[in-house]
PDB file of N, CA and C in Angstrom:
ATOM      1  N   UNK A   1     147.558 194.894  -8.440  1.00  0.00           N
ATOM      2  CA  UNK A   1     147.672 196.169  -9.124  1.00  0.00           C
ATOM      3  C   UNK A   1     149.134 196.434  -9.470  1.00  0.00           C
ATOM      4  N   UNK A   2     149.567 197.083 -11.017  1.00  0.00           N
ATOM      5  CA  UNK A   2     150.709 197.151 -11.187  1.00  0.00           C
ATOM      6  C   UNK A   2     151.107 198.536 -10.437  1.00  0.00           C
ATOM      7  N   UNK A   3     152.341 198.580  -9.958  1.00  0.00           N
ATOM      8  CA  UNK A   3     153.130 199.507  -9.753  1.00  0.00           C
ATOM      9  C   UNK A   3     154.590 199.659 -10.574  1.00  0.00           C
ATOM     10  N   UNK A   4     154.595 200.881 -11.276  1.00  0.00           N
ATOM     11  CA  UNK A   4     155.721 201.266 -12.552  1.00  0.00           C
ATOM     12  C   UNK A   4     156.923 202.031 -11.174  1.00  0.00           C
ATOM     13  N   UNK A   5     157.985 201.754 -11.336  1.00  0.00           N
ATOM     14  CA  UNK A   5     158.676 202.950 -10.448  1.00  0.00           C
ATOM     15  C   UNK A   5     160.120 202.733 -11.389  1.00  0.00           C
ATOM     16  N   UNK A   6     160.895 204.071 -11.410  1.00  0.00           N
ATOM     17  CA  UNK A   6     162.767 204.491 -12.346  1.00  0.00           C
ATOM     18  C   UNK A   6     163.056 204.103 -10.694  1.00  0.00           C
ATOM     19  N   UNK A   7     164.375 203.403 -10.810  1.00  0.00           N
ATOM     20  CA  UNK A   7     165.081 202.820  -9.958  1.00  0.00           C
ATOM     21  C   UNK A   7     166.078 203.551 -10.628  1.00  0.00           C
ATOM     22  N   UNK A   8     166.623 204.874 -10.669  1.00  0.00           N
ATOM     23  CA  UNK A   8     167.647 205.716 -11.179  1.00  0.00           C
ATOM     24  C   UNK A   8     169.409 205.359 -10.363  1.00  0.00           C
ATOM     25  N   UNK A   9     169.189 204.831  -9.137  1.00  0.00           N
ATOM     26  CA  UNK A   9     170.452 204.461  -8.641  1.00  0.00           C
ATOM     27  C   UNK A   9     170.955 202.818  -9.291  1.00  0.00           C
ATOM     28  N   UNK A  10     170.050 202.204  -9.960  1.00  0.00           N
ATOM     29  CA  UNK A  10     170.437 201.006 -11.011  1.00  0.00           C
ATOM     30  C   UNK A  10     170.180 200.995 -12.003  1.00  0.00           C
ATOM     31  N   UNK A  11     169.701 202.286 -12.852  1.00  0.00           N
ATOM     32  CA  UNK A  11     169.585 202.598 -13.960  1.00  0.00           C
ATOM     33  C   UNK A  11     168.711 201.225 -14.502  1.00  0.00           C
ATOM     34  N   UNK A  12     167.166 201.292 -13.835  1.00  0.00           N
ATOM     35  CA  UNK A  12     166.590 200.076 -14.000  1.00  0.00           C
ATOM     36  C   UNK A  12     165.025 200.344 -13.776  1.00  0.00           C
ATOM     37  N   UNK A  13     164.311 200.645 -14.877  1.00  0.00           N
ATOM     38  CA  UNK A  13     162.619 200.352 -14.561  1.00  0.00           C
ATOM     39  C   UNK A  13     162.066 199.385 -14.011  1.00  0.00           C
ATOM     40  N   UNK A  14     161.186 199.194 -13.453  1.00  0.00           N
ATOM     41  CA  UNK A  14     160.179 198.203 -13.130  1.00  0.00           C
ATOM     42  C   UNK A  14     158.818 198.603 -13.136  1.00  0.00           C
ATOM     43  N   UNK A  15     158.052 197.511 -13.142  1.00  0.00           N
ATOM     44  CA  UNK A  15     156.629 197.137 -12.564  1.00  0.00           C
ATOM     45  C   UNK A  15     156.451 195.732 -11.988  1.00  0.00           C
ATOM     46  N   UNK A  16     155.787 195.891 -11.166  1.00  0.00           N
ATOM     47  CA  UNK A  16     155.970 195.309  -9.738  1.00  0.00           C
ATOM     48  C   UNK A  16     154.493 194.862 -10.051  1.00  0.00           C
ATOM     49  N   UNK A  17     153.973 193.894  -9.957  1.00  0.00           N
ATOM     50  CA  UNK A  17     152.558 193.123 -10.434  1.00  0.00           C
ATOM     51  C   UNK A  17     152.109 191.704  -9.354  1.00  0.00           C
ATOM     52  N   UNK A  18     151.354 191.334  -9.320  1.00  0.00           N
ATOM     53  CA  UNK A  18     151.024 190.497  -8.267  1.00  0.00           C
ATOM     54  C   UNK A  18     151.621 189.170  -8.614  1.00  0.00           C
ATOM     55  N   UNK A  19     152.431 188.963  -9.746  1.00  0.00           N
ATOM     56  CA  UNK A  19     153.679 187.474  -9.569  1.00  0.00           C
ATOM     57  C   UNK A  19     154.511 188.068  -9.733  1.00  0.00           C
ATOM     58  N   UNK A  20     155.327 189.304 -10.315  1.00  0.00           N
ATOM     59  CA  UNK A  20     156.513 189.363  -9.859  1.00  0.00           C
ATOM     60  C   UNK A  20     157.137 190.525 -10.188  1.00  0.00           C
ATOM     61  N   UNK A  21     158.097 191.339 -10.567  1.00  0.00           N
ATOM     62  CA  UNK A  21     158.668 192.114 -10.915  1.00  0.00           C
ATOM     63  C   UNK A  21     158.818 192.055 -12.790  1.00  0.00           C
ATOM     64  N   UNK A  22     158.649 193.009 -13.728  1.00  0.00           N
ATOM     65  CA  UNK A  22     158.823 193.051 -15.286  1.00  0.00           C
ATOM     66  C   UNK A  22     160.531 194.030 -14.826  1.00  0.00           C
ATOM     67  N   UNK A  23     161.157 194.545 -15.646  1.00  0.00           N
ATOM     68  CA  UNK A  23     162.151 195.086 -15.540  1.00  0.00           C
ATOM     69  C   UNK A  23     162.914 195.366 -17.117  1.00  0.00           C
ATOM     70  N   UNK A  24     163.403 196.666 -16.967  1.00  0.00           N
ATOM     71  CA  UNK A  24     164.530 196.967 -17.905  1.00  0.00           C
ATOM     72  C   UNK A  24     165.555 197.659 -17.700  1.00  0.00           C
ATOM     73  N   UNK A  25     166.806 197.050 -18.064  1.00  0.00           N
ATOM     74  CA  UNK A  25     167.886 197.760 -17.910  1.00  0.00           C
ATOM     75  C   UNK A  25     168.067 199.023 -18.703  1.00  0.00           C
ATOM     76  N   UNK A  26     168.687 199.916 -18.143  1.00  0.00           N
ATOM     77  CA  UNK A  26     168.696 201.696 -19.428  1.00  0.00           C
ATOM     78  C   UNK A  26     170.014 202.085 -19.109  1.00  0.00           C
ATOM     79  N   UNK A  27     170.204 202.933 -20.180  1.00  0.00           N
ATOM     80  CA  UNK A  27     171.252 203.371 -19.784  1.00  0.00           C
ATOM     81  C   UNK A  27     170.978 205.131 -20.086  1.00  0.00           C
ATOM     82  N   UNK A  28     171.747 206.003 -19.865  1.00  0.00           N
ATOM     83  CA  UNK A  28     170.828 207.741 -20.308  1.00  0.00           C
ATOM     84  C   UNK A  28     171.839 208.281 -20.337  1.00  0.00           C
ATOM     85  N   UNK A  29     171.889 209.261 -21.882  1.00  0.00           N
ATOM     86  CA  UNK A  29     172.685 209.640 -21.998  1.00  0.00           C
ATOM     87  C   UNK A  29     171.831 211.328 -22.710  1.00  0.00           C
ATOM     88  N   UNK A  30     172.511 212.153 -21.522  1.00  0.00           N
ATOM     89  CA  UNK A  30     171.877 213.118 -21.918  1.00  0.00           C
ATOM     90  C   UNK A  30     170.528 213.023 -22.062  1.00  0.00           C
ATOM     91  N   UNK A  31     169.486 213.538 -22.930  1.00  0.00           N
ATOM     92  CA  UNK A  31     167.556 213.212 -23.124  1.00  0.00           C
ATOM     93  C   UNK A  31     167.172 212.225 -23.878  1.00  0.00           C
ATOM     94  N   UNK A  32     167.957 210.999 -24.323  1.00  0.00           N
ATOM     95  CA  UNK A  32     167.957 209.947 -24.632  1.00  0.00           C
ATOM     96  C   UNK A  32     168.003 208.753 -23.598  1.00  0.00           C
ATOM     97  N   UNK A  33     166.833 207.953 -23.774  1.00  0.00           N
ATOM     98  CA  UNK A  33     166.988 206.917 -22.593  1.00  0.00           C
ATOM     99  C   UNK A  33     167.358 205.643 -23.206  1.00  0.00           C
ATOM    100  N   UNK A  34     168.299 205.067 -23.967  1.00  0.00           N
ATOM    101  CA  UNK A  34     168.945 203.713 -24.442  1.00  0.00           C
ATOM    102  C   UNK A  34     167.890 202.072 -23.317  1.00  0.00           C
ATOM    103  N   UNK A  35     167.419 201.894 -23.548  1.00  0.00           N
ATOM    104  CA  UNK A  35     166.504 200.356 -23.274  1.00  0.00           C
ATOM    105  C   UNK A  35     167.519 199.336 -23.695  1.00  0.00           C
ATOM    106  N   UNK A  36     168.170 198.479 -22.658  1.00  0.00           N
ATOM    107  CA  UNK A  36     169.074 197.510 -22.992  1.00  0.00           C
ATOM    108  C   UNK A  36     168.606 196.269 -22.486  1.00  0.00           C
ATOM    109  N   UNK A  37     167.942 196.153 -21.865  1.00  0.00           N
ATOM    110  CA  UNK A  37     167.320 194.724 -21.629  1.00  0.00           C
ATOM    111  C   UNK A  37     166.153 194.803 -20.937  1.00  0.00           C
ATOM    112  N   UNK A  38     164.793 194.014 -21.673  1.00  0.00           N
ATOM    113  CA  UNK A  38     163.706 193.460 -20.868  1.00  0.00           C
ATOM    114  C   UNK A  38     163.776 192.320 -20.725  1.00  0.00           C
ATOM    115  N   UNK A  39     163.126 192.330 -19.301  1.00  0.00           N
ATOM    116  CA  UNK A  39     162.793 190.335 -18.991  1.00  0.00           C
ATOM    117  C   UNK A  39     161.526 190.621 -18.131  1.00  0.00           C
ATOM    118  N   UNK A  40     161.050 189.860 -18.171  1.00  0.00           N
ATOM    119  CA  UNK A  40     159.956 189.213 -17.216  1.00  0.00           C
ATOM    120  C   UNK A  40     160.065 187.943 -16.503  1.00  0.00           C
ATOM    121  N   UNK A  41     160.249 187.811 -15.327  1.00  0.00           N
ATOM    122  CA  UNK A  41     160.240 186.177 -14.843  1.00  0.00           C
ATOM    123  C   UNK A  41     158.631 185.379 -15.447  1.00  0.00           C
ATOM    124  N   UNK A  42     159.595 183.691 -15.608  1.00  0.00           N
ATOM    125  CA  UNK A  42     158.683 183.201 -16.160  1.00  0.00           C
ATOM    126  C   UNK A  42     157.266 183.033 -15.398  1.00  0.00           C
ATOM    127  N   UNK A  43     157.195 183.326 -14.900  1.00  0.00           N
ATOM    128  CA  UNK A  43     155.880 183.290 -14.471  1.00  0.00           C
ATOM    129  C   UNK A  43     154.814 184.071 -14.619  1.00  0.00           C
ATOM    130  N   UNK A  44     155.040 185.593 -14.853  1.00  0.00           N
ATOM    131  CA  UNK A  44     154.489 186.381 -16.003  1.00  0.00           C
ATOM    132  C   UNK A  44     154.551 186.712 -17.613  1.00  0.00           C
ATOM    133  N   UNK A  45     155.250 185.433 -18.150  1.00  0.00           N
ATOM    134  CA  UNK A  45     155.505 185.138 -19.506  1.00  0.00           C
ATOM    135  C   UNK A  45     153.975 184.851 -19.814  1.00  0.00           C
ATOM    136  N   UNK A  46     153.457 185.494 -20.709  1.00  0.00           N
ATOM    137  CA  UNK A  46     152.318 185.342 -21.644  1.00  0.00           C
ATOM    138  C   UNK A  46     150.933 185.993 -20.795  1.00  0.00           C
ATOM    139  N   UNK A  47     151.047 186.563 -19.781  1.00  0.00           N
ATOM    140  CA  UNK A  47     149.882 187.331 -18.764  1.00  0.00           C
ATOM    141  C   UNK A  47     150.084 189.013 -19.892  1.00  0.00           C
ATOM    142  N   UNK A  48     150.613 189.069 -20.335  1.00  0.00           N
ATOM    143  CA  UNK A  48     150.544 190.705 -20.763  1.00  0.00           C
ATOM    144  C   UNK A  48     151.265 191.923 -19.789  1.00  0.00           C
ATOM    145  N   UNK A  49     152.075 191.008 -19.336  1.00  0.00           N
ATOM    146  CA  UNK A  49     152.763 192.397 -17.656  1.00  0.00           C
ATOM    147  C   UNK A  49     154.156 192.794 -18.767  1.00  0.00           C
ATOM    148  N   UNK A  50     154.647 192.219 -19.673  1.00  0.00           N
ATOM    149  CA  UNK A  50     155.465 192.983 -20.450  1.00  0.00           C
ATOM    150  C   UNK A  50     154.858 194.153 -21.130  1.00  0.00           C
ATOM    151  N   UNK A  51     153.743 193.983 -21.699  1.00  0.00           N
ATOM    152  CA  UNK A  51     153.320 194.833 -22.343  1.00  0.00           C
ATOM    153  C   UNK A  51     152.742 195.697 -21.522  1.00  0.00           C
ATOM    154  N   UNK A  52     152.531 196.089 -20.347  1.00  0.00           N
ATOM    155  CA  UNK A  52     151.948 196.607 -19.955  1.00  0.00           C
ATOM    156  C   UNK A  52     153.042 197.802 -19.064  1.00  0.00           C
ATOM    157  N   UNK A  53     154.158 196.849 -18.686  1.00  0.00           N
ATOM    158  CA  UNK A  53     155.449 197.524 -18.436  1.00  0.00           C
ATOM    159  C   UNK A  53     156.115 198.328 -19.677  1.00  0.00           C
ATOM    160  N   UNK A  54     156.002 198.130 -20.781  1.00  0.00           N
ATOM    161  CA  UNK A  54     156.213 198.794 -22.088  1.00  0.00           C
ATOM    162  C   UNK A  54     156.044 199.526 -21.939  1.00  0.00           C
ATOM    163  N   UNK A  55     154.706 200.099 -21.914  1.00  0.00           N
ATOM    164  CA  UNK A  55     153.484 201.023 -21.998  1.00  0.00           C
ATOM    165  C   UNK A  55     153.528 202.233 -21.206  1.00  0.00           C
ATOM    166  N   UNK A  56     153.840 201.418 -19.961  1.00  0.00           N
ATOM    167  CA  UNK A  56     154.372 202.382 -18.584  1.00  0.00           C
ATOM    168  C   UNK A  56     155.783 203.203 -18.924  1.00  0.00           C
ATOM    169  N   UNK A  57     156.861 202.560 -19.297  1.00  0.00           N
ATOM    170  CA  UNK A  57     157.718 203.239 -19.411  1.00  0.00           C
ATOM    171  C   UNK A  57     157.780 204.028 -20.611  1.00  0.00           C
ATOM    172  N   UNK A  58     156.905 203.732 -21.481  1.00  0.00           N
ATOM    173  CA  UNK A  58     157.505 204.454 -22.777  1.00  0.00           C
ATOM    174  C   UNK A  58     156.438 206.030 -22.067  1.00  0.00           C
ATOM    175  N   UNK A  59     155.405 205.869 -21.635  1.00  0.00           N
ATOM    176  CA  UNK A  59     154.780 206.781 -21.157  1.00  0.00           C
ATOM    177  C   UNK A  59     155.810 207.895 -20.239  1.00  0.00           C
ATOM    178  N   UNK A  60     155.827 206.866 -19.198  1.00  0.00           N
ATOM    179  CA  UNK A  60     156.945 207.584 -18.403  1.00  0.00           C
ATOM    180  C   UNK A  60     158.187 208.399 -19.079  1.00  0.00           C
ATOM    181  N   UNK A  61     159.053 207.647 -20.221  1.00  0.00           N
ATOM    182  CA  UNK A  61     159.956 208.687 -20.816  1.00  0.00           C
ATOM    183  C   UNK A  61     159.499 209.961 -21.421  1.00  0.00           C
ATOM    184  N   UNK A  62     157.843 209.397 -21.948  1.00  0.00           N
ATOM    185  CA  UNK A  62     157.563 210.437 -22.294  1.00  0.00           C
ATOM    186  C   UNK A  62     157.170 212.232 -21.892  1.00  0.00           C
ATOM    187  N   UNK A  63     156.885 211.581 -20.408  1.00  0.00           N
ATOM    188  CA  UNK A  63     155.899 212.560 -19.686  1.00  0.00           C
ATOM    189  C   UNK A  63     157.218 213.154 -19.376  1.00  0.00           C
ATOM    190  N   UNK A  64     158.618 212.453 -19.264  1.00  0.00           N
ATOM    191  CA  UNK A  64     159.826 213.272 -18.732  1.00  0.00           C
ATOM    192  C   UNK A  64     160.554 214.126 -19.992  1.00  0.00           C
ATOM    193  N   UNK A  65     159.669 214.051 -21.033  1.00  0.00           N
ATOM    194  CA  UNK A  65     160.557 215.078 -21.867  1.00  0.00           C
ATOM    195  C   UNK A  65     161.449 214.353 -22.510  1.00  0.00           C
ATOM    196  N   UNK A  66     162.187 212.740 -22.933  1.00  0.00           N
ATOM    197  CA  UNK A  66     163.038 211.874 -23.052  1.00  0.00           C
ATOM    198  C   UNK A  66     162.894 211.617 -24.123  1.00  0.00           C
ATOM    199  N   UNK A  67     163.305 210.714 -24.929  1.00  0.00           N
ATOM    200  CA  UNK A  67     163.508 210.177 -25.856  1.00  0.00           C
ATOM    201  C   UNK A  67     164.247 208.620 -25.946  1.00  0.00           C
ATOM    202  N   UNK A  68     163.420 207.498 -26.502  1.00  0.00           N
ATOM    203  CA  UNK A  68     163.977 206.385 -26.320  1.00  0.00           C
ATOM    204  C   UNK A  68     164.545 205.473 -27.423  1.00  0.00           C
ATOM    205  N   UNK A  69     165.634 204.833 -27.431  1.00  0.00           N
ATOM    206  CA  UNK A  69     166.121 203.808 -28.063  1.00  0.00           C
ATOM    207  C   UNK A  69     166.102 202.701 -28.032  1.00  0.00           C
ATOM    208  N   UNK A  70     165.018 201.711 -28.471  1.00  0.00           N
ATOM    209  CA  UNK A  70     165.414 200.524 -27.770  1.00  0.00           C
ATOM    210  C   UNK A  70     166.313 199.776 -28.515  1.00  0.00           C
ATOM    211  N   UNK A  71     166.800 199.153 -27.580  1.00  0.00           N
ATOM    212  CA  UNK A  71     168.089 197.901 -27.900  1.00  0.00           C
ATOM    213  C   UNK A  71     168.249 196.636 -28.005  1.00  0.00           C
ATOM    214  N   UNK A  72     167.166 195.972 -26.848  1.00  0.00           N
ATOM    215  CA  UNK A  72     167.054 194.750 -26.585  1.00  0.00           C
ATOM    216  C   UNK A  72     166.063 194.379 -27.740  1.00  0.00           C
ATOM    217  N   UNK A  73     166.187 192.959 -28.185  1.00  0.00           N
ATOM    218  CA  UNK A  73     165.019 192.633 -29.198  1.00  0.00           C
ATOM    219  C   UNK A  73     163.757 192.572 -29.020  1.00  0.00           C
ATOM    220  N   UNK A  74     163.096 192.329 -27.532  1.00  0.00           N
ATOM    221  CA  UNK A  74     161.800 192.515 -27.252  1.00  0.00           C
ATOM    222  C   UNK A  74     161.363 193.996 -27.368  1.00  0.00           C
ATOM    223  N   UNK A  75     162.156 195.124 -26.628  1.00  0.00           N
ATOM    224  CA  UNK A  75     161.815 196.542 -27.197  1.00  0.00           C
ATOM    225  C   UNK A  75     161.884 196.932 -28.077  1.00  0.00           C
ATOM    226  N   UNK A  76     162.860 196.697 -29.663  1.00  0.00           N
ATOM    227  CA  UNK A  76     162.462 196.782 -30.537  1.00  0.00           C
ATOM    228  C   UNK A  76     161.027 196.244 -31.296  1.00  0.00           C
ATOM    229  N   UNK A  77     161.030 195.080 -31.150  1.00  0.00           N
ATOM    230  CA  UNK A  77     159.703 194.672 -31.770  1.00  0.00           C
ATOM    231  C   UNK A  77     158.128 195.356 -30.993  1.00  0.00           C
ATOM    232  N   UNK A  78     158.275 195.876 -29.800  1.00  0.00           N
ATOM    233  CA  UNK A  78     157.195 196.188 -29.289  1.00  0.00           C
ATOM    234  C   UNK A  78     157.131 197.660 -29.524  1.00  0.00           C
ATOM    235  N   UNK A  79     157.963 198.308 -29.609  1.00  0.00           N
ATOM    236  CA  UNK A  79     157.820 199.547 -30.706  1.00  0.00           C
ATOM    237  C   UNK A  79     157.157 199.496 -32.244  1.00  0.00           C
ATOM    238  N   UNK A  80     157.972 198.659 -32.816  1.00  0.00           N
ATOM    239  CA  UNK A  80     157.336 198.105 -34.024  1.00  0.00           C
ATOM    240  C   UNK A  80     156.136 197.889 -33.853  1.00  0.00           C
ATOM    241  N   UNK A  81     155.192 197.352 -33.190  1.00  0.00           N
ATOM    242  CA  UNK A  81     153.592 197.165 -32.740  1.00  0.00           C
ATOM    243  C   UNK A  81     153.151 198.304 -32.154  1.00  0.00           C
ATOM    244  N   UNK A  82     153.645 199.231 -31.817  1.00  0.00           N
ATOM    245  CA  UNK A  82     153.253 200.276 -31.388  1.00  0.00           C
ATOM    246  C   UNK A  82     153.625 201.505 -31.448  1.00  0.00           C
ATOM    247  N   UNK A  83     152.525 201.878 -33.104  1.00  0.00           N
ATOM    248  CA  UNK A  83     153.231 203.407 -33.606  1.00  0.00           C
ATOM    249  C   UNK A  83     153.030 204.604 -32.478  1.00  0.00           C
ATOM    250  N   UNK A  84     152.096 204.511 -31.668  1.00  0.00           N
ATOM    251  CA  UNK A  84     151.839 205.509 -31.519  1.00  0.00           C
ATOM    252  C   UNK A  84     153.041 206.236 -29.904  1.00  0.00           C
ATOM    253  N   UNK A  85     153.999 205.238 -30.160  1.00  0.00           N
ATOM    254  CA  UNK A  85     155.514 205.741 -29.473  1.00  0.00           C
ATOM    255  C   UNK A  85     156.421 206.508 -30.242  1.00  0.00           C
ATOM    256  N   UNK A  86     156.307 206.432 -31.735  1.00  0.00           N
ATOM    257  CA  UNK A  86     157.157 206.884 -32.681  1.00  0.00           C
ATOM    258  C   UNK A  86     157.705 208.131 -32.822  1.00  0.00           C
ATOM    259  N   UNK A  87     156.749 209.317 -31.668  1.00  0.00           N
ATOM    260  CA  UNK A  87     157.080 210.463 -31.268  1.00  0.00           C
ATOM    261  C   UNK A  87     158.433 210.293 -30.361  1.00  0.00           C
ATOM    262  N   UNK A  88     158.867 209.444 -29.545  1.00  0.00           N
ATOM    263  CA  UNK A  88     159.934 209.371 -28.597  1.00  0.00           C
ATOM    264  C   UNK A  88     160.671 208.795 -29.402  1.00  0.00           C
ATOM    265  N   UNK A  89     160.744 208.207 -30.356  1.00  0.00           N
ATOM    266  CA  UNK A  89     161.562 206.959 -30.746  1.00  0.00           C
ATOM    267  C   UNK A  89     162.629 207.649 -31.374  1.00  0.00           C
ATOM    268  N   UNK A  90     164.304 207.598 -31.116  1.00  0.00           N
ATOM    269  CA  UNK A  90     165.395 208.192 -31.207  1.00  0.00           C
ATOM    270  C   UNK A  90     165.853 206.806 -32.319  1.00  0.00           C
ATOM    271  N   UNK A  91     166.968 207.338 -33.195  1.00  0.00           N
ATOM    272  CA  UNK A  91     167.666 206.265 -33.409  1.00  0.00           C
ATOM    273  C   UNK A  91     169.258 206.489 -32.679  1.00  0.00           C
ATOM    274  N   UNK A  92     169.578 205.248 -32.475  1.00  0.00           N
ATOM    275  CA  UNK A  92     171.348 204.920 -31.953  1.00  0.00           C
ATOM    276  C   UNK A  92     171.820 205.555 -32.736  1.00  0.00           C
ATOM    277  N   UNK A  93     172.983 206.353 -32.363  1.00  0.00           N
ATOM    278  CA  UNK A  93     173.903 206.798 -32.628  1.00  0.00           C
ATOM    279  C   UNK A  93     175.306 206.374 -32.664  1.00  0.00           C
ATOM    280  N   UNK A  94     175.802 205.912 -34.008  1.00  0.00           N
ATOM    281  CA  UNK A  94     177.089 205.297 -33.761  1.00  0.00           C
ATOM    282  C   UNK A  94     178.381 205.496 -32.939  1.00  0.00           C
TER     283      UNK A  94
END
């Protein structure tokens, strides 16, 4: 069973899944949550625990009132597949 938990003292999401940890680095600035890196160890490469960690967090920013940017190229493109985030979706600010 997945477990989603904000690791706010490493400015770092997870879900925690029965092979291994999904993860993203953030950074927050003010009600904007900046997404700077996803990974998944390879061993949940192609099981769907990225996407499912996506899902979780974009939820999660949402339910907190947030707003997200992603940065890394996997969060961009998985936004792109998934309009129905487009309510949170901030753009970078130069």
């Amino acid at each position: 069973m997945d477990q989603f938990r904000d690791v706010t003292a490493s400015h770092r999401y997870e879900l925690v899944t029965d092979g291994g940890t999904v993860f993203a680095d953030y950074r927050r600035e003010g009600g904007t949550v900046y997404i700077n890196h996803v990974e998944a160890p390879p061993e949940l490469r192609g099981t769907g625990a990225a996407g499912r960690f996506m899902q979780a967090m974009l939820e999660h920013i949402r339910a907190s009132g947030l707003r997200a940017v992603p940065v890394c190229s996997y969060a961009v493109a998985w936004m792109q597949r998934h309009p129905e985030f487009n309510d949170i979706m901030a753009k970078a600010e130069d």
